[in-house]
N, C-alpha and C. Protein backbone atom coordinates (compact mmCIF):
# COMPACT_ATOMS: atom_id res chain seq x y z
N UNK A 1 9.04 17.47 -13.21
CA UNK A 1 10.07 17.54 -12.19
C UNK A 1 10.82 18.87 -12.30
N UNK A 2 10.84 19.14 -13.38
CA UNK A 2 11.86 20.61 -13.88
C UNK A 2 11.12 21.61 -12.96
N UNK A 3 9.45 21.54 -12.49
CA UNK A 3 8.86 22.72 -11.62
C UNK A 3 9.36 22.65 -10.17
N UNK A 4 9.99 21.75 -9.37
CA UNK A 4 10.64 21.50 -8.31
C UNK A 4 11.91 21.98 -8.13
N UNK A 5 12.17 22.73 -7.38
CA UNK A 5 13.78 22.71 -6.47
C UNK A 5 14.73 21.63 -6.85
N UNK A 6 15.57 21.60 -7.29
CA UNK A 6 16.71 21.03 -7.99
C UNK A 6 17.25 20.05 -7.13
N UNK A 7 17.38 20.53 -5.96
CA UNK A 7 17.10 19.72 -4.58
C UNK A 7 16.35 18.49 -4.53
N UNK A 8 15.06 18.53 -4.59
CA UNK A 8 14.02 17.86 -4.92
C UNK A 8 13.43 16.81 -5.71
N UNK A 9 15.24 17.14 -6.97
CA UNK A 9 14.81 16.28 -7.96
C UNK A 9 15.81 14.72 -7.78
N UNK A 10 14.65 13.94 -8.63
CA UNK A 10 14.95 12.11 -8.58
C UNK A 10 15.98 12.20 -9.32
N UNK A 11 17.82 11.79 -9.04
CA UNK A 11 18.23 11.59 -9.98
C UNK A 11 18.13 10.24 -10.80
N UNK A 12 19.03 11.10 -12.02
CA UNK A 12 18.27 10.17 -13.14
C UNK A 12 18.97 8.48 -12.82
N UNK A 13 19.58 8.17 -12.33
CA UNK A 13 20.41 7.04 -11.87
C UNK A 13 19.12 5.64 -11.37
N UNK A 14 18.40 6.78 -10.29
CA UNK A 14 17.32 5.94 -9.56
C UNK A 14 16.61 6.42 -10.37
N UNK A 15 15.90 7.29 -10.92
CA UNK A 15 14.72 7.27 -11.82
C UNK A 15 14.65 6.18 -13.17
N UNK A 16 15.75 6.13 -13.50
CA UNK A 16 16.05 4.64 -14.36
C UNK A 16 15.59 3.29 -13.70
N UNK A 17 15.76 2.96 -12.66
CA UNK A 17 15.32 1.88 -11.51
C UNK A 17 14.05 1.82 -11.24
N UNK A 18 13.77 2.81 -11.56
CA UNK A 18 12.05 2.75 -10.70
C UNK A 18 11.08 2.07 -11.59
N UNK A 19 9.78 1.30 -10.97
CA UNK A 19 9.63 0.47 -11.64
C UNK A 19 7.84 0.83 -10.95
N UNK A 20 7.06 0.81 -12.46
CA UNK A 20 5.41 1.08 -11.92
C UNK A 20 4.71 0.13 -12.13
N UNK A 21 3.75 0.09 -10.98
CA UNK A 21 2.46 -0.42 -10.63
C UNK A 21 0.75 -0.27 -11.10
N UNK A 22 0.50 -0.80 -11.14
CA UNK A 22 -0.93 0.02 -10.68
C UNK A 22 -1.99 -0.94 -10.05
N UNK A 23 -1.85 -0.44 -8.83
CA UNK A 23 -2.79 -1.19 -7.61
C UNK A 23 -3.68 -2.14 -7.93
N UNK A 24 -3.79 -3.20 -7.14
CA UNK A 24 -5.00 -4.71 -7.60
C UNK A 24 -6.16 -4.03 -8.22
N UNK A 25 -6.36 -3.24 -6.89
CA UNK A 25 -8.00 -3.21 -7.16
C UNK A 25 -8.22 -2.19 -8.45
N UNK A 26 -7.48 -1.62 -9.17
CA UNK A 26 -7.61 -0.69 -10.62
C UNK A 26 -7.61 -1.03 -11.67
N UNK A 27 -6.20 -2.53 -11.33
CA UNK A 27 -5.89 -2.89 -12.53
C UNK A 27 -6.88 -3.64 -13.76
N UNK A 28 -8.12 -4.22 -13.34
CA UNK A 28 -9.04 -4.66 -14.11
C UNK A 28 -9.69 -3.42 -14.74
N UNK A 29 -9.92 -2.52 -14.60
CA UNK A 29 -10.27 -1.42 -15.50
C UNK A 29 -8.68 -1.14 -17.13
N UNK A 30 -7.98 -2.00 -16.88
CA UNK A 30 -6.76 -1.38 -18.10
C UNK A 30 -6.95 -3.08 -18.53
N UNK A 31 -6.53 -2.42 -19.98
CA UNK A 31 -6.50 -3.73 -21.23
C UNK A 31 -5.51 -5.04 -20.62
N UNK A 32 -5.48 -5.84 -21.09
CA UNK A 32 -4.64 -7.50 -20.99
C UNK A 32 -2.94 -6.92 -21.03
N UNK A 33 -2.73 -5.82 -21.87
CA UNK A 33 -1.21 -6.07 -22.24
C UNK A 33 -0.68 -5.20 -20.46
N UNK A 34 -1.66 -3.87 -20.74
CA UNK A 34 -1.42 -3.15 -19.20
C UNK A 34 -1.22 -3.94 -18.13
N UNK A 35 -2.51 -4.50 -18.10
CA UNK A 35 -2.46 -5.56 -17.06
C UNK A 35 -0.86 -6.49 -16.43
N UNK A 36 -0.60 -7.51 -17.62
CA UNK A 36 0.40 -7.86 -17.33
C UNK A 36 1.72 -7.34 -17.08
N UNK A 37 2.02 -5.68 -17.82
CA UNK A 37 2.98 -4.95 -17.58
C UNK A 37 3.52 -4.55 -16.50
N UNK A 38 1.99 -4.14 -16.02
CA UNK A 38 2.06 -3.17 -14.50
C UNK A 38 1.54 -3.77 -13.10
N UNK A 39 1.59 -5.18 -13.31
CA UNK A 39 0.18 -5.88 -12.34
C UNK A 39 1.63 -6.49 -11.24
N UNK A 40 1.22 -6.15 -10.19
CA UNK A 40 2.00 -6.76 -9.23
C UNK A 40 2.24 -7.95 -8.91
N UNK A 41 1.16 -8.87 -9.31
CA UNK A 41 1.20 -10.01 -9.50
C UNK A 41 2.48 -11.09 -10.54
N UNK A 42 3.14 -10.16 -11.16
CA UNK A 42 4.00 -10.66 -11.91
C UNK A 42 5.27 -10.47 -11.43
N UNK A 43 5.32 -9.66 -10.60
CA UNK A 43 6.56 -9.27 -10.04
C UNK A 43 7.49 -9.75 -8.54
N UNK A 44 8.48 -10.34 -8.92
CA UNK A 44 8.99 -11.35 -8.01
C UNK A 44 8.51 -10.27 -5.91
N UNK A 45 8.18 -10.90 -5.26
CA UNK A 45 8.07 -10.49 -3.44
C UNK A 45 7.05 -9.43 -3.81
N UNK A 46 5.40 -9.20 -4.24
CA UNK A 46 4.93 -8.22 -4.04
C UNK A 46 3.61 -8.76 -4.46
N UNK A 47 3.84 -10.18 -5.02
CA UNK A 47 2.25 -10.79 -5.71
C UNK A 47 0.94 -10.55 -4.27
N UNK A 48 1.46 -10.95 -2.99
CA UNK A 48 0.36 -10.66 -1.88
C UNK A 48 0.58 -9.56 -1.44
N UNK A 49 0.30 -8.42 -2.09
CA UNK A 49 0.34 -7.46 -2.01
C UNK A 49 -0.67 -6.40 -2.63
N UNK A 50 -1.51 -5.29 -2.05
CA UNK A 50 -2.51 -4.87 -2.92
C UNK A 50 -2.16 -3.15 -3.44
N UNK A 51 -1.39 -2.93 -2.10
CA UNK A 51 -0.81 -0.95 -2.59
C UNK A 51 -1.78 -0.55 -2.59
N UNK A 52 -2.91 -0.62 -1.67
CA UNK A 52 -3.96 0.57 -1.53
C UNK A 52 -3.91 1.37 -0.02
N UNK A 53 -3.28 1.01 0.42
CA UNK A 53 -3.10 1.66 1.91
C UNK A 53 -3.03 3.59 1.86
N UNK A 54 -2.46 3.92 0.78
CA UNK A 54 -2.46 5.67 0.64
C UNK A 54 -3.91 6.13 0.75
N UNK A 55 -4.73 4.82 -0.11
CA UNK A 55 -6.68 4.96 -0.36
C UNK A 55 -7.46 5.17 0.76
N UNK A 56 -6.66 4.22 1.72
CA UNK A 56 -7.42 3.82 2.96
C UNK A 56 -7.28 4.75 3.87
N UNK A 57 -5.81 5.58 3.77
CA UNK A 57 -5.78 5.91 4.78
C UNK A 57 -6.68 7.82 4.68
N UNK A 58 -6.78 8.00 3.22
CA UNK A 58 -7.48 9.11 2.84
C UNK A 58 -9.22 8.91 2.72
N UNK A 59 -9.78 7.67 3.41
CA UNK A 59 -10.78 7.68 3.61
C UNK A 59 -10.56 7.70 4.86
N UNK A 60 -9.63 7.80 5.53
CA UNK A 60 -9.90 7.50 7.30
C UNK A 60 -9.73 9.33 7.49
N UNK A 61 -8.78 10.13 6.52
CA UNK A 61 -8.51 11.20 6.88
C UNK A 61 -9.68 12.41 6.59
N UNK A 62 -10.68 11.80 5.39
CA UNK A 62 -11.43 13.00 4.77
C UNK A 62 -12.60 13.47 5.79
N UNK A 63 -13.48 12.58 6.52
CA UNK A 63 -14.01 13.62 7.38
C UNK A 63 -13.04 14.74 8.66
N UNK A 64 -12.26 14.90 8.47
CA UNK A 64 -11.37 15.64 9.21
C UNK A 64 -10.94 17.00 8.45
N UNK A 65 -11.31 16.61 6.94
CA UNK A 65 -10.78 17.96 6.03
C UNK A 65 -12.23 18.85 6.10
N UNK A 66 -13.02 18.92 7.13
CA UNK A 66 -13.95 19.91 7.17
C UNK A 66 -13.54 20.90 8.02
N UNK A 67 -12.92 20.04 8.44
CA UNK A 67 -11.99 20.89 10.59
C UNK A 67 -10.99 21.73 9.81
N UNK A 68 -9.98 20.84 9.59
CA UNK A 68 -8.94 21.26 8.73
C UNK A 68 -8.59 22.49 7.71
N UNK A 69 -9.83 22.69 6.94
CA UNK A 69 -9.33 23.58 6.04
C UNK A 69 -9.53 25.32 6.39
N UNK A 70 -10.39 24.95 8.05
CA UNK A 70 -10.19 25.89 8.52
C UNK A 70 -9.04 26.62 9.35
N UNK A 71 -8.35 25.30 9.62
CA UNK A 71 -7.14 26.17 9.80
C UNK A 71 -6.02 26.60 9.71
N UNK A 72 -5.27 27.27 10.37
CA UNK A 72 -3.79 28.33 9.75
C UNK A 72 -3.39 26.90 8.95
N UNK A 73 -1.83 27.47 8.83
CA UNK A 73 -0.96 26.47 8.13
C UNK A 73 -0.57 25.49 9.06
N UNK A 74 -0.17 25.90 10.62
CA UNK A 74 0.74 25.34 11.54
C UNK A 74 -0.08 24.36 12.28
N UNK A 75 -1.17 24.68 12.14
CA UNK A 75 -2.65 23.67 12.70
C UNK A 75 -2.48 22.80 11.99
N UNK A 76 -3.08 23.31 10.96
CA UNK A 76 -3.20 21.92 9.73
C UNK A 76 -2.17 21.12 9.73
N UNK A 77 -0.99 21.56 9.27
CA UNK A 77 0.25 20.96 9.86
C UNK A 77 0.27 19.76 10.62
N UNK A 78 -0.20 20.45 11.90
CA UNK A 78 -0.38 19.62 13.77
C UNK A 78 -1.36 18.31 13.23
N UNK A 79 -2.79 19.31 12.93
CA UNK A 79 -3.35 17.65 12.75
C UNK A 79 -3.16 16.86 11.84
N UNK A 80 -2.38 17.36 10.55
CA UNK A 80 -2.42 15.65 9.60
C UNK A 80 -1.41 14.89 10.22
N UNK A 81 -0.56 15.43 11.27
CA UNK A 81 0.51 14.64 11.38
C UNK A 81 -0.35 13.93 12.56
N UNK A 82 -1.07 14.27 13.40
CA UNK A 82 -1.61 13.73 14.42
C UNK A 82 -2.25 12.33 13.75
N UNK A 83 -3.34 13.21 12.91
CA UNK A 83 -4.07 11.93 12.16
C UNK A 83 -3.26 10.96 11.92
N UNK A 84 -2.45 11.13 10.89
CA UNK A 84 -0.93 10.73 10.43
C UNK A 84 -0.42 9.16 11.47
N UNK A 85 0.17 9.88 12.36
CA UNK A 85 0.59 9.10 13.92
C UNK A 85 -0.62 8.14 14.01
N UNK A 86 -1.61 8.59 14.40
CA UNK A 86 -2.93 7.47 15.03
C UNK A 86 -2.93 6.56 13.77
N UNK A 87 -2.90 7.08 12.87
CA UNK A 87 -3.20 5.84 11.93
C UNK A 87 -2.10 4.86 11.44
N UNK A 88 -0.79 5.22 11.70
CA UNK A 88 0.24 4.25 12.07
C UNK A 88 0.30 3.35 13.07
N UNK A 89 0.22 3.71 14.53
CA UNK A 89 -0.23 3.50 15.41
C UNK A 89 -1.25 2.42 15.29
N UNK A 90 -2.44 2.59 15.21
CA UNK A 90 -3.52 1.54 14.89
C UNK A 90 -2.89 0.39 13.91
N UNK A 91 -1.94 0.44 13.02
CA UNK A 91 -1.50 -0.83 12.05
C UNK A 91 -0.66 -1.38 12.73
N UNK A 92 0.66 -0.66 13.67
CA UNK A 92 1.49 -1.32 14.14
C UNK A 92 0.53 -2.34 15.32
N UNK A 93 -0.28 -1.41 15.99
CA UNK A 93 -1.20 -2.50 16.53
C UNK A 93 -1.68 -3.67 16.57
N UNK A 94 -2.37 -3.40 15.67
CA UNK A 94 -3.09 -4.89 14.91
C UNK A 94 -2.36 -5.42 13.63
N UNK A 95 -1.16 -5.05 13.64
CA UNK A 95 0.06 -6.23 13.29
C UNK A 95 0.11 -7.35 13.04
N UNK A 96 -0.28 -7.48 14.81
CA UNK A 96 0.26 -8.86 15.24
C UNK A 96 -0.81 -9.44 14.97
N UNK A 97 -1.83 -9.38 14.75
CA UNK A 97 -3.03 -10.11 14.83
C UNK A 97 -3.60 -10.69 13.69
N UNK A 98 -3.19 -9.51 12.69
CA UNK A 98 -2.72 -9.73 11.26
C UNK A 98 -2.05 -10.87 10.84
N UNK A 99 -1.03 -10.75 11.45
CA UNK A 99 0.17 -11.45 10.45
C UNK A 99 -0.06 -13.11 11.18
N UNK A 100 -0.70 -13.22 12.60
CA UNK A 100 -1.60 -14.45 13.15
C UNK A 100 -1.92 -15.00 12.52
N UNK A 101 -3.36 -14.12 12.08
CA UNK A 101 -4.18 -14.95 11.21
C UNK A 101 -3.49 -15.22 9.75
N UNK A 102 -2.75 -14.30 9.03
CA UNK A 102 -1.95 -14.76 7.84
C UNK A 102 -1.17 -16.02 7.90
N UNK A 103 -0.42 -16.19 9.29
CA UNK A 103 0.22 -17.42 9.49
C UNK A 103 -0.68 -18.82 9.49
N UNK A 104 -2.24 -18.46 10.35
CA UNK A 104 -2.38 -19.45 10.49
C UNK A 104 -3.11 -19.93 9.75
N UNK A 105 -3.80 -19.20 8.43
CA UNK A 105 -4.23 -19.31 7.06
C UNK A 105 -3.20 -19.96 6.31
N UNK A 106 -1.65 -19.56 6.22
CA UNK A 106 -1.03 -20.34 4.95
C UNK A 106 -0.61 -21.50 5.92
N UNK A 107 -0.49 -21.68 7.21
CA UNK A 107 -0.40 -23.09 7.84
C UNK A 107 -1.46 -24.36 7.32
N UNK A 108 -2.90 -23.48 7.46
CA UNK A 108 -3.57 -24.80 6.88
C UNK A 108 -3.34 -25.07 5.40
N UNK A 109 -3.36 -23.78 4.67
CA UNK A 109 -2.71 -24.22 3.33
C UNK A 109 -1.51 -25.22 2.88
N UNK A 110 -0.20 -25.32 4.01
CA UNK A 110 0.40 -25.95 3.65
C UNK A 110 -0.09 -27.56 3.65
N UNK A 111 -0.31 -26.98 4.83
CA UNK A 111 -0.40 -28.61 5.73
C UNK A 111 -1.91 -29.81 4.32
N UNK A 112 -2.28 -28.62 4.10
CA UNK A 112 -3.92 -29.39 2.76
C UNK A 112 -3.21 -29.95 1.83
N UNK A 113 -1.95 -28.82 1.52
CA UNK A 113 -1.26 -29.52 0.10
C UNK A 113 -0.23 -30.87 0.53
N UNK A 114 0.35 -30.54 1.94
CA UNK A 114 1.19 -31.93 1.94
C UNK A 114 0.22 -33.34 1.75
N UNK A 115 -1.46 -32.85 3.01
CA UNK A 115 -2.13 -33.89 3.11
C UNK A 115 -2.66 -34.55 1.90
N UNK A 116 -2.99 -33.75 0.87
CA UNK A 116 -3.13 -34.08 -0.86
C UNK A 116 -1.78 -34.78 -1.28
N UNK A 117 -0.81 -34.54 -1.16
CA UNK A 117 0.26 -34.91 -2.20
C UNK A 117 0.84 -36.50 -1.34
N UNK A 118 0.54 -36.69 0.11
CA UNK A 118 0.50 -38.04 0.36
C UNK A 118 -0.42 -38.66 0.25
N UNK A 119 -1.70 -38.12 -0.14
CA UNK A 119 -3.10 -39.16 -0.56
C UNK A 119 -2.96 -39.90 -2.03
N UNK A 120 -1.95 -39.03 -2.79
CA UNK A 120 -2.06 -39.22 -4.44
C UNK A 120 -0.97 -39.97 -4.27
């Protein structure tokens, strides 16, 4: 951090707060203790959660870094933000369709466990 603009830097207040991860799909490559340290799964509002979206969205961006690295600064600029936009765009999209089917997945889930717990 000391190589950054002073500006730039995390103070130490929130850098005390901050608290690390390491994404679902990685975490089986690190030992049992890692695992449980850093695994999202342990951590209260984030267990359905995977934190690979930065992954995804740099496989949606890399055939574009052939265009790209040809040009100026102010281009390049133009299109990651373009890319950038469309690929926000496309999630806010299919959102709704998302969070549908999420609803109507933990609906039958509920509804299995009530139908179990009045059979028993």
């Amino acid at each position: 951090m000391l190589q950054l603009p002073s500006e730039m830097w995390i103070p130490a207040k929130a850098f005390v707060a901050l608290q690390f991860f390491i994404p679902k799909l990685h975490i089986y490559g690190h030992g049992e203790k890692c695992q449980y340290k850093y695994s999202f799964n342990y951590r209260k509002w984030s267990a359905r959660t995977d934190r690979e979206d930065p992954k995804w969205f740099w496989s949606h961006i890399n055939p574009a870094s052939l265009s790209i690295r040809e040009m100026t600064p102010g281009a390049w600029f133009n299109a990651l933000d373009s890319h950038a936009a469309h690929w926000n765009w496309h999630k806010i999209v299919r959102f709704g369709m998302s969070l549908l089917c999420n609803v109507q997945v933990w609906t039958d889930i509920y509804i299995r466990s009530i139908d179990s717990s009045l059979s028993s």
